[in-house]
N, C-alpha and C. Protein backbone atom coordinates (compact mmCIF):
# COMPACT_ATOMS: atom_id res chain seq x y z
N UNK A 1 -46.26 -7.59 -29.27
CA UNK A 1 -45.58 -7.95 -28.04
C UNK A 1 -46.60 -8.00 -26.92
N UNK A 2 -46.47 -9.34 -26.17
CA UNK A 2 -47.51 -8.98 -24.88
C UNK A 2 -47.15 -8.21 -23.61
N UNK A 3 -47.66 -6.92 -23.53
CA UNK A 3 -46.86 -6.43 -21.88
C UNK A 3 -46.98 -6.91 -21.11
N UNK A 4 -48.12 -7.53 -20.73
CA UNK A 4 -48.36 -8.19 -19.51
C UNK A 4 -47.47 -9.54 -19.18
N UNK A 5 -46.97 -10.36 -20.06
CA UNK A 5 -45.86 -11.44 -19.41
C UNK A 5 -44.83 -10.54 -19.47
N UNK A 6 -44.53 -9.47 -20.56
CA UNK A 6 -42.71 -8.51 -20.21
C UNK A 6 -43.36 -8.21 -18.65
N UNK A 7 -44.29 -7.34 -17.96
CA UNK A 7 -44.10 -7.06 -16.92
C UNK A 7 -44.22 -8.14 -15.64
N UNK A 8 -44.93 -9.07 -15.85
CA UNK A 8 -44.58 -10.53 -15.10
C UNK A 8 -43.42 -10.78 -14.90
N UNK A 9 -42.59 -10.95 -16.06
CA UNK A 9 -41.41 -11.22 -15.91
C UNK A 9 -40.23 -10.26 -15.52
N UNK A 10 -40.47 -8.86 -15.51
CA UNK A 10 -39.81 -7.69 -15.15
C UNK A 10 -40.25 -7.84 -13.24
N UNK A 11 -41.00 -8.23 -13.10
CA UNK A 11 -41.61 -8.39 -11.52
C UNK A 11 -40.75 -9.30 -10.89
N UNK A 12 -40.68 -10.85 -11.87
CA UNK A 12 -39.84 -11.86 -11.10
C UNK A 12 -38.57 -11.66 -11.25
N UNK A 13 -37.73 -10.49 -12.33
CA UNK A 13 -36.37 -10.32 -12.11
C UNK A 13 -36.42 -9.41 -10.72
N UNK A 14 -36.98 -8.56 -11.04
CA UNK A 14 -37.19 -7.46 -9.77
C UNK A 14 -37.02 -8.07 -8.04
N UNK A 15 -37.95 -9.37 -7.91
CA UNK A 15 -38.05 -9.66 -7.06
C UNK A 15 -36.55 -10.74 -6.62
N UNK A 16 -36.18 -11.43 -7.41
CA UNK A 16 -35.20 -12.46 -7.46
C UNK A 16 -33.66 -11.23 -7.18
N UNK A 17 -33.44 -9.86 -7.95
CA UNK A 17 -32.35 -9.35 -7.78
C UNK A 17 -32.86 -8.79 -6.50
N UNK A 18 -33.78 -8.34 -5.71
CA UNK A 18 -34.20 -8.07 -4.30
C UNK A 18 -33.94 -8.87 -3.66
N UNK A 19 -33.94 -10.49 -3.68
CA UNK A 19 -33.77 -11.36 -2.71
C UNK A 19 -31.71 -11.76 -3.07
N UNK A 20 -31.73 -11.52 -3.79
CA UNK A 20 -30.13 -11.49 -4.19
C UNK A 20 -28.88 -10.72 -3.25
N UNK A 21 -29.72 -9.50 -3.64
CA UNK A 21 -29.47 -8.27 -3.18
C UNK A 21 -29.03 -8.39 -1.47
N UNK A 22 -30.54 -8.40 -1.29
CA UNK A 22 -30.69 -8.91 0.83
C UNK A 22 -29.29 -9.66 1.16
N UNK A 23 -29.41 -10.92 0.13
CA UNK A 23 -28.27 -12.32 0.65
C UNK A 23 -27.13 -11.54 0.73
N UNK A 24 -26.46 -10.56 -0.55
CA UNK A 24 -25.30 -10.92 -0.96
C UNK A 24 -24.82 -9.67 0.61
N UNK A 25 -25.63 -8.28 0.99
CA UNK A 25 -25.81 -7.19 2.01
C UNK A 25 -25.42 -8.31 3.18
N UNK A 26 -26.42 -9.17 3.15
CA UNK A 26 -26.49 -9.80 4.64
C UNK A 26 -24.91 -10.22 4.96
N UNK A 27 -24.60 -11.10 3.70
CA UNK A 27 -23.57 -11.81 3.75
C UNK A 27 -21.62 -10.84 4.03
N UNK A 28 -21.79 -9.46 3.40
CA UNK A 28 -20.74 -8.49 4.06
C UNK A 28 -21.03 -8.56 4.83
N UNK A 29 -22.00 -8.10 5.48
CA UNK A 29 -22.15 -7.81 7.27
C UNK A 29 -21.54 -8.85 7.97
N UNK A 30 -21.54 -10.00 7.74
CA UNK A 30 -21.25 -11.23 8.61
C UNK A 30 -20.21 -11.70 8.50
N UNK A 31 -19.63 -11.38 7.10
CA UNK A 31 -18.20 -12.06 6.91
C UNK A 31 -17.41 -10.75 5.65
N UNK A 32 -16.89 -9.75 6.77
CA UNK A 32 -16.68 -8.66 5.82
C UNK A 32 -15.22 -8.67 4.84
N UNK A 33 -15.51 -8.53 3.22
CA UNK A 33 -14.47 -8.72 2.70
C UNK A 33 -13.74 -7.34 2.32
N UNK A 34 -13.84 -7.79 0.67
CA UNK A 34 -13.16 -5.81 -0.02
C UNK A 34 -14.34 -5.61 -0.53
N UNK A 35 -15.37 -6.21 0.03
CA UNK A 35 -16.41 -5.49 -0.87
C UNK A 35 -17.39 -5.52 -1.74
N UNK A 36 -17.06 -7.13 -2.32
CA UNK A 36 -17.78 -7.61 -3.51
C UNK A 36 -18.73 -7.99 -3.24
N UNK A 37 -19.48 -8.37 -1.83
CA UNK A 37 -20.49 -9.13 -1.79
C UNK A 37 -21.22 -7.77 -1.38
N UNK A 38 -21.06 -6.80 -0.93
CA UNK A 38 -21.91 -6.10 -0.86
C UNK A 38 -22.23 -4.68 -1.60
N UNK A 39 -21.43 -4.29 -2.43
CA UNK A 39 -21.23 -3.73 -3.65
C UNK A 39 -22.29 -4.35 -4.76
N UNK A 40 -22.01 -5.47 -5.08
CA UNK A 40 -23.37 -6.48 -6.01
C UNK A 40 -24.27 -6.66 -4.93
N UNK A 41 -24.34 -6.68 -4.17
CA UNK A 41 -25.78 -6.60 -3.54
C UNK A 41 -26.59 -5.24 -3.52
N UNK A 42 -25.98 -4.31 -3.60
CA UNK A 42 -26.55 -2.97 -3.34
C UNK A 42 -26.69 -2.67 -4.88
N UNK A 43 -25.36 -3.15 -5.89
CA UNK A 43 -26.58 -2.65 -7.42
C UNK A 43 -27.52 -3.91 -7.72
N UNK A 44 -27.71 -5.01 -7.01
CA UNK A 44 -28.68 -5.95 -6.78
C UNK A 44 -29.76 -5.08 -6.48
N UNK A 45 -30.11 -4.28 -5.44
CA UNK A 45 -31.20 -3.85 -4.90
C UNK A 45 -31.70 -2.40 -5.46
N UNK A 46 -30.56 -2.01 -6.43
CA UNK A 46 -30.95 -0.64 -6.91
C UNK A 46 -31.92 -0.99 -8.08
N UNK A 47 -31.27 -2.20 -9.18
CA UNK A 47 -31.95 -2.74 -9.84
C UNK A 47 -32.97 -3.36 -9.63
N UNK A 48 -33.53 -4.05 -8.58
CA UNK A 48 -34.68 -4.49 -8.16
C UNK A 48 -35.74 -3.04 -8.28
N UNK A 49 -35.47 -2.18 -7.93
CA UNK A 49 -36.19 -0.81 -7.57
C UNK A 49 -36.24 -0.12 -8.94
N UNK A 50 -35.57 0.01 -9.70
CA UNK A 50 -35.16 0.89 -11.01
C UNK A 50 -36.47 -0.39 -11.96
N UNK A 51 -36.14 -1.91 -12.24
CA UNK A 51 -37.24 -2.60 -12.63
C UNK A 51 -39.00 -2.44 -12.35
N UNK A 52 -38.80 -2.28 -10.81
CA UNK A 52 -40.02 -2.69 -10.00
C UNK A 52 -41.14 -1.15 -9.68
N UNK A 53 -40.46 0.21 -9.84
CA UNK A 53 -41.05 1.16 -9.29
C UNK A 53 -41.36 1.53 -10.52
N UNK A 54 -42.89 2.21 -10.66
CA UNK A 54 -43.29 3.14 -11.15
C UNK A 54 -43.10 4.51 -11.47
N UNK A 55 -43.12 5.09 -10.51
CA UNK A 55 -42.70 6.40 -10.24
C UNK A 55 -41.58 6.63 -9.49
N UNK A 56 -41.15 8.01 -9.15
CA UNK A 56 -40.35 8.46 -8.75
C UNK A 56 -40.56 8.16 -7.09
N UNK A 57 -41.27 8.78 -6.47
CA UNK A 57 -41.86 8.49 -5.53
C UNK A 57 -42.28 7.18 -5.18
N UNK A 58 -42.80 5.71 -5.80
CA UNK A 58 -42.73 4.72 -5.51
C UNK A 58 -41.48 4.31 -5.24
N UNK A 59 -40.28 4.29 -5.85
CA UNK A 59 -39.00 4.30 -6.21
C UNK A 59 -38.28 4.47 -4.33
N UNK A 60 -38.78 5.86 -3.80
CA UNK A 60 -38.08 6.28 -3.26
C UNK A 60 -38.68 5.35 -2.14
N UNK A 61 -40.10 5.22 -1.96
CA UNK A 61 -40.19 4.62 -0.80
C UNK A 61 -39.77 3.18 -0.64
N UNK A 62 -39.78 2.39 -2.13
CA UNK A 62 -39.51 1.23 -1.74
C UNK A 62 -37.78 0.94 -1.45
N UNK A 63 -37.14 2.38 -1.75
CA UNK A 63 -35.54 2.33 -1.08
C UNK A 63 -35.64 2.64 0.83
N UNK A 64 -36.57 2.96 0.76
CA UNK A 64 -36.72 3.43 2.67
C UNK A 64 -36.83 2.28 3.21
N UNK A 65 -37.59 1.40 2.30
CA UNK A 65 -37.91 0.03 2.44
C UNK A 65 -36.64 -1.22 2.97
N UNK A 66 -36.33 -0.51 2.09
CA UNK A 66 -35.16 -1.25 1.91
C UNK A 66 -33.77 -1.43 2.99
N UNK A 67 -33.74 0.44 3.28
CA UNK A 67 -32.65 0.90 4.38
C UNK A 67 -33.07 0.24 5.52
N UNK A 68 -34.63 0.17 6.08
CA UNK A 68 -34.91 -0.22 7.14
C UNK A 68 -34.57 -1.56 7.49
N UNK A 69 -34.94 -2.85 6.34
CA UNK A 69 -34.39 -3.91 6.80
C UNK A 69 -33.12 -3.90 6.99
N UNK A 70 -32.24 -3.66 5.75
CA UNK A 70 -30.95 -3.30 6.07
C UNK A 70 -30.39 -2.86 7.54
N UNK A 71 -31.13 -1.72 7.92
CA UNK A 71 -30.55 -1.28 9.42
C UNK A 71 -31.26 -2.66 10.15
N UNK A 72 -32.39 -3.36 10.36
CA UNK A 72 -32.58 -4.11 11.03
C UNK A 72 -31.16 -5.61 10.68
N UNK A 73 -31.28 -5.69 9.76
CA UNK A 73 -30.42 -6.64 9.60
C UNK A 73 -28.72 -6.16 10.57
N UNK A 74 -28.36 -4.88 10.06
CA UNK A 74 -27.04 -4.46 10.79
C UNK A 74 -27.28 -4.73 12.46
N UNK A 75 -28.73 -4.26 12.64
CA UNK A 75 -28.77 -4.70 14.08
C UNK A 75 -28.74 -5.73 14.57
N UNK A 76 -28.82 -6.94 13.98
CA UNK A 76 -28.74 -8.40 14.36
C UNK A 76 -27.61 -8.57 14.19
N UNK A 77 -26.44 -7.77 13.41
CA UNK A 77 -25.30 -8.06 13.14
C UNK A 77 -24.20 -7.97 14.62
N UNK A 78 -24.71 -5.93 15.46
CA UNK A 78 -24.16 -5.62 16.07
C UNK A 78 -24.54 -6.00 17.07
N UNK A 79 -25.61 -6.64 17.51
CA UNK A 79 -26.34 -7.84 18.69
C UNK A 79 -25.45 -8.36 19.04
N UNK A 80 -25.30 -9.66 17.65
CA UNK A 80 -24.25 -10.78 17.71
C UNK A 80 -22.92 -10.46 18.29
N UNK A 81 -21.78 -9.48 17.86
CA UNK A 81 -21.01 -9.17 17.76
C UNK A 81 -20.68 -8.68 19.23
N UNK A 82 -21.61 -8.03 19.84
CA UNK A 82 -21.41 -7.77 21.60
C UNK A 82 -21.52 -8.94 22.02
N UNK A 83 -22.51 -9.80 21.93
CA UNK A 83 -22.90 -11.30 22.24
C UNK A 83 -21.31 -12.25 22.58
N UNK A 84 -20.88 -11.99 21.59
CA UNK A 84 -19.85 -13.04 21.16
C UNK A 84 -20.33 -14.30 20.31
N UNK A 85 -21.19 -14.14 19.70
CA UNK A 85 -21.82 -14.55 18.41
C UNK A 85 -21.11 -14.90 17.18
N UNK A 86 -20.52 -14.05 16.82
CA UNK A 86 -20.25 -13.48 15.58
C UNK A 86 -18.84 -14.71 15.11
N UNK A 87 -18.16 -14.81 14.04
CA UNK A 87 -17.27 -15.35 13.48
C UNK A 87 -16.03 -15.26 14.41
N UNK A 88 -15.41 -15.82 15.06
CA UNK A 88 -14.40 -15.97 15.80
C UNK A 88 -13.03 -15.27 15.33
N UNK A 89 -13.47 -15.17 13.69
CA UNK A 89 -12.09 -14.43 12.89
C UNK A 89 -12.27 -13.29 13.18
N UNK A 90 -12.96 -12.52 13.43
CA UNK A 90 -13.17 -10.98 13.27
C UNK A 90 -12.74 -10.49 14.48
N UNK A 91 -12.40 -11.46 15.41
CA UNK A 91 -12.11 -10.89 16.91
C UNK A 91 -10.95 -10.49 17.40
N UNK A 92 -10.15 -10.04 17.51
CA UNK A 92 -8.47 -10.77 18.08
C UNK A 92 -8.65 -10.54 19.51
N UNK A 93 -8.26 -12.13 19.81
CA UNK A 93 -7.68 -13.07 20.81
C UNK A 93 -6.67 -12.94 21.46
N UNK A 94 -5.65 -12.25 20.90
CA UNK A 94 -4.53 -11.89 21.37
C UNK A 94 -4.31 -10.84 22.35
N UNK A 95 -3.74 -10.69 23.26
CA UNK A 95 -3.08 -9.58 23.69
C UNK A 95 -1.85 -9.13 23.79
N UNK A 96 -1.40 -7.94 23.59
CA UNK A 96 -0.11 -7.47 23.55
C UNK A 96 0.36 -7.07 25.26
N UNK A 97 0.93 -7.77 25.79
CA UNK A 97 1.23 -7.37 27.29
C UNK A 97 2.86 -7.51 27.40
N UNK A 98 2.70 -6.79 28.01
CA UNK A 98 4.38 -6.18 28.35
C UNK A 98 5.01 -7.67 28.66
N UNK A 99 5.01 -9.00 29.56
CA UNK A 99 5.26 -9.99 29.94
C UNK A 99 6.01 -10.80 28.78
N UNK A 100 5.54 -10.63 27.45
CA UNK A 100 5.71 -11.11 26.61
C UNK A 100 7.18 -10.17 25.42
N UNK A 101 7.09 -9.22 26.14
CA UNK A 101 7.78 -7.68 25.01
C UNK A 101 7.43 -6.73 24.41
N UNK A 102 5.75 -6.84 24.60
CA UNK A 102 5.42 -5.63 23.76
C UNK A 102 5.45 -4.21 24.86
N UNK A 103 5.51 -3.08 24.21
CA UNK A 103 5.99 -1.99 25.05
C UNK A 103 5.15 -0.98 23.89
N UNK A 104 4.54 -0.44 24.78
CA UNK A 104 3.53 0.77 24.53
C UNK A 104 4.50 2.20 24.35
N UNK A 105 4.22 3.11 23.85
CA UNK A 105 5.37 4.14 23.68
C UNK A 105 4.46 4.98 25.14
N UNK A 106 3.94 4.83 25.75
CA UNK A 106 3.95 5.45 26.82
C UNK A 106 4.68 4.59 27.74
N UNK A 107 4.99 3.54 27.86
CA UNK A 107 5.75 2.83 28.87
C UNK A 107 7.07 3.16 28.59
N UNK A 108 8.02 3.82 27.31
CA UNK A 108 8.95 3.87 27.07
C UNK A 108 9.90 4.77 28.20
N UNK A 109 8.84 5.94 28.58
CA UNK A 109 9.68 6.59 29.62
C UNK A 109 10.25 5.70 31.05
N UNK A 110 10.00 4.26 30.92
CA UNK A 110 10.42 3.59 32.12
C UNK A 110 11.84 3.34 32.17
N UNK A 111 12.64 3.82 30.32
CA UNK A 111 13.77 3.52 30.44
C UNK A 111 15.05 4.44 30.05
N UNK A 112 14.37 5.60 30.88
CA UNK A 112 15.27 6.70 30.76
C UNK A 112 15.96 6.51 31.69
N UNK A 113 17.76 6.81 31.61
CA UNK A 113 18.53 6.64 32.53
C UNK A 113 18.78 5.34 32.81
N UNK A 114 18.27 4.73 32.07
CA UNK A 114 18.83 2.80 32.23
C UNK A 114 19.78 2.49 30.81
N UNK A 115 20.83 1.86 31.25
CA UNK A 115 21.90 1.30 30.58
C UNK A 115 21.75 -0.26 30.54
N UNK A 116 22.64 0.08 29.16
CA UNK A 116 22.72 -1.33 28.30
C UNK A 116 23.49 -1.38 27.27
N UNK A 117 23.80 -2.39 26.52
CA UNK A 117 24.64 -2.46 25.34
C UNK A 117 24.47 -2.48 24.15
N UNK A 118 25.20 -1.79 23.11
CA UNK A 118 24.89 -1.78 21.71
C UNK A 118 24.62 -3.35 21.34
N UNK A 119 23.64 -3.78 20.77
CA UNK A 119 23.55 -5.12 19.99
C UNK A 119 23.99 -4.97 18.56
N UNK A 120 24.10 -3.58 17.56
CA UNK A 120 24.26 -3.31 16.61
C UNK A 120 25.34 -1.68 16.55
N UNK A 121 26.06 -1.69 15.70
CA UNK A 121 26.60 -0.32 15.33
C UNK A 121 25.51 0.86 15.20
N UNK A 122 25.64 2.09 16.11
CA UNK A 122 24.09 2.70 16.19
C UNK A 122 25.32 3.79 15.19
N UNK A 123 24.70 4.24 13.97
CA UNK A 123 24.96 5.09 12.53
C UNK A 123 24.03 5.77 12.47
N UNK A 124 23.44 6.73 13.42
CA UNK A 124 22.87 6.98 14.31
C UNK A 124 21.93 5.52 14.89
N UNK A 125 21.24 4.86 13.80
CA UNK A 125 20.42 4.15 14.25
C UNK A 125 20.76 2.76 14.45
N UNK A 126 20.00 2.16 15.60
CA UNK A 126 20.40 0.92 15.88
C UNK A 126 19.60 -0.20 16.67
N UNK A 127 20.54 -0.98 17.45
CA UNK A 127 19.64 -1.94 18.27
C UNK A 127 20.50 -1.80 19.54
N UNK A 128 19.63 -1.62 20.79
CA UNK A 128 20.32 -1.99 22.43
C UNK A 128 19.41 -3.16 23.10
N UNK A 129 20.59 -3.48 24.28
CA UNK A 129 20.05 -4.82 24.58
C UNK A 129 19.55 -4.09 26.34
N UNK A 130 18.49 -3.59 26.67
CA UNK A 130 18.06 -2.95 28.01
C UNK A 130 17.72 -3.81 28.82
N UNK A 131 17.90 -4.06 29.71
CA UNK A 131 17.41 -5.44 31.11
C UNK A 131 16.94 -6.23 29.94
N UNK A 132 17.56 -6.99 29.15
CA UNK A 132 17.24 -8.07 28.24
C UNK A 132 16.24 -7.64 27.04
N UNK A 133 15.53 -6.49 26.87
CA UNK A 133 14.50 -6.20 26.16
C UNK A 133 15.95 -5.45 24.69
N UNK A 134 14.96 -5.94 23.45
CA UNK A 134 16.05 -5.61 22.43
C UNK A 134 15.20 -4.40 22.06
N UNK A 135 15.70 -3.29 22.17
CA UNK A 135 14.62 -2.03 21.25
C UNK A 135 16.07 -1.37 20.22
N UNK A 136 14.87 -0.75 19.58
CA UNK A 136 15.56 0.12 18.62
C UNK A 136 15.80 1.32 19.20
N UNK A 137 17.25 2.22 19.05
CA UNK A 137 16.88 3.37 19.14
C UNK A 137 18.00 4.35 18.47
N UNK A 138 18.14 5.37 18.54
CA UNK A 138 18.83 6.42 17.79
C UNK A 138 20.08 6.87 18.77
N UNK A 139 20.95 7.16 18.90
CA UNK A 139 22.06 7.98 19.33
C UNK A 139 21.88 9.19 18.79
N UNK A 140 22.49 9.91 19.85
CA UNK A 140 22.36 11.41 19.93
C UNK A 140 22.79 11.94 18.94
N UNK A 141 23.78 11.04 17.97
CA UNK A 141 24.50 12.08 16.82
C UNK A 141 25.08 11.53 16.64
N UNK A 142 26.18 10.92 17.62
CA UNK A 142 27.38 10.06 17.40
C UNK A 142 27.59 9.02 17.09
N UNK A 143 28.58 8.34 16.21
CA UNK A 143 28.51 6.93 16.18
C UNK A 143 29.07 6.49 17.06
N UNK A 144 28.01 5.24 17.71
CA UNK A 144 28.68 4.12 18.57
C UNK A 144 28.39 3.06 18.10
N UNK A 145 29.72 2.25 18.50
CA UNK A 145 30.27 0.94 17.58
C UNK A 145 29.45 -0.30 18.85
N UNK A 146 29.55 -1.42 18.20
CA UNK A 146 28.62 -2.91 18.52
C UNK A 146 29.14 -2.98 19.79
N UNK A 147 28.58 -3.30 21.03
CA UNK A 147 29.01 -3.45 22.07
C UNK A 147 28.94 -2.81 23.00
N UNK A 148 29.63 -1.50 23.13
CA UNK A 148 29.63 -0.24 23.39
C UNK A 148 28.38 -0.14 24.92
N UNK A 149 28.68 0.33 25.58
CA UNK A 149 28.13 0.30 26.85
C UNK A 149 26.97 1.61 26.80
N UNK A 150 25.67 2.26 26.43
CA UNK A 150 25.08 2.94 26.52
C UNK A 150 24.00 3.29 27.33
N UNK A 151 23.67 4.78 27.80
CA UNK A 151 22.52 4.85 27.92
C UNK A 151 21.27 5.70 27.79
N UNK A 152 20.07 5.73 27.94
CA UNK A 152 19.14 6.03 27.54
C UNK A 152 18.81 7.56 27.95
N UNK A 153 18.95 8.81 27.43
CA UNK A 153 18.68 9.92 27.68
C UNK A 153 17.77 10.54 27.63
N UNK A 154 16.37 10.02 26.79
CA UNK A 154 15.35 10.99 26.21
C UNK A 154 14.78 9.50 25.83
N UNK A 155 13.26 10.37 25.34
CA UNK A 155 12.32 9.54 24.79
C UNK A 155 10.88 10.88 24.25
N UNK A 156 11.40 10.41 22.81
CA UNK A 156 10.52 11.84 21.93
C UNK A 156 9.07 10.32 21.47
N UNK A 157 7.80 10.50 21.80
CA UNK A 157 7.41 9.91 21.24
C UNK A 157 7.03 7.99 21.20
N UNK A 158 7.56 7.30 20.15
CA UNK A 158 8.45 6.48 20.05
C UNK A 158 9.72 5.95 19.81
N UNK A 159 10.39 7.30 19.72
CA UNK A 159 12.08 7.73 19.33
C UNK A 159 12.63 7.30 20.40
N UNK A 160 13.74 6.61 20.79
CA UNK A 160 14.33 6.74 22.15
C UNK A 160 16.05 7.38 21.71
N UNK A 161 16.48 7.77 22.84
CA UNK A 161 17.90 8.47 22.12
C UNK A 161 18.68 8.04 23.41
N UNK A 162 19.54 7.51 22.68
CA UNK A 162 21.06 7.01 24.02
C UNK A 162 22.28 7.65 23.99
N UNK A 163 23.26 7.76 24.55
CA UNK A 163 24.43 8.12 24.23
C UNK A 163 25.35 6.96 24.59
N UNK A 164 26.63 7.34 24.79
CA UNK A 164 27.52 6.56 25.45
C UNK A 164 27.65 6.69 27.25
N UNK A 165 27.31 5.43 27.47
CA UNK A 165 27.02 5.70 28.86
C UNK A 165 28.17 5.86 29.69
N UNK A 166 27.95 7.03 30.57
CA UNK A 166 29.12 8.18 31.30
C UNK A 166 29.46 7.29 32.35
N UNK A 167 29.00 6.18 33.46
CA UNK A 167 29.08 5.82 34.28
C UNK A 167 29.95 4.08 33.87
């Protein structure tokens, strides 16, 4: 057997699953999935090292080697990403603002003591219709039937609790 082309050729797998490796690393960073591209890239690069090192100690440094581009690479990642660089998917665009209906459970205390009507039979639980906003919420215990004139007593949380409104 000749060693010298097995280790030629143990060099160019070495080097080819290293440059594999880099792509498949680079390529999570930029477009992050469940995993696969950078999972095979990292036993891409273990194998490059496990082929390519001698010793134990060669081994280890050419993994230091390795972390460093890696962190340099993450840093071009997290550059971009403040920049507004980066893939437009990874961003959300959206906002949730009250104007629209969304309601923060700290804003909920805005509707204690405000009345409105059952939209649903509350068995404890249900739906009310508050200055037009539809939320969910619980009755105190009692059943109140569809319609039913209620209002808002408490707010545990995101829980809201109504009764039958006294007024």
């Amino acid at each position: 057997m000749d060693w010298g082309a097995f280790i030629n050729n143990v060099s160019a797998v070495a080097l080819v699953l290293f440059v594999i490796g880099i792509i498949l690393v680079t390529i999570e960073m930029f477009i992050p999935g469940f995993g696969v591209a950078g999972i095979s890239g990292t036993i891409c690069l273990v194998l490059a090292v496990l082929f390519s090192a001698d010793s134990f100690f060669e081994g280890l440094i050419m993994m230091l080697v390795i972390f460093v581009i890696l962190g340099v690479l993450f840093g071009v990642v997290l550059t971009s990403l403040s920049r507004g660089k980066m893939n437009k998917t990874l961003v959300l665009n959206e906002e949730q603002r009250k104007e629209k209906g969304y309601i923060s459970s700290e804003d909920l205390n805005y509707f204690i003591d405000k009345q409105g009507n059952a939209i649903t039979d509350l068995r404890p639980s249900g739906s009310v219709d508050i200055e037009g906003l539809k939320l969910d919420v619980v009755s105190d215990g009692e059943y109140i039937s569809k319609g039913t004139k209620v209002e808002i007593i408490k707010v545990q949380g995101n829980k809201i609790i109504v009764r039958k409104a006294t007024k």
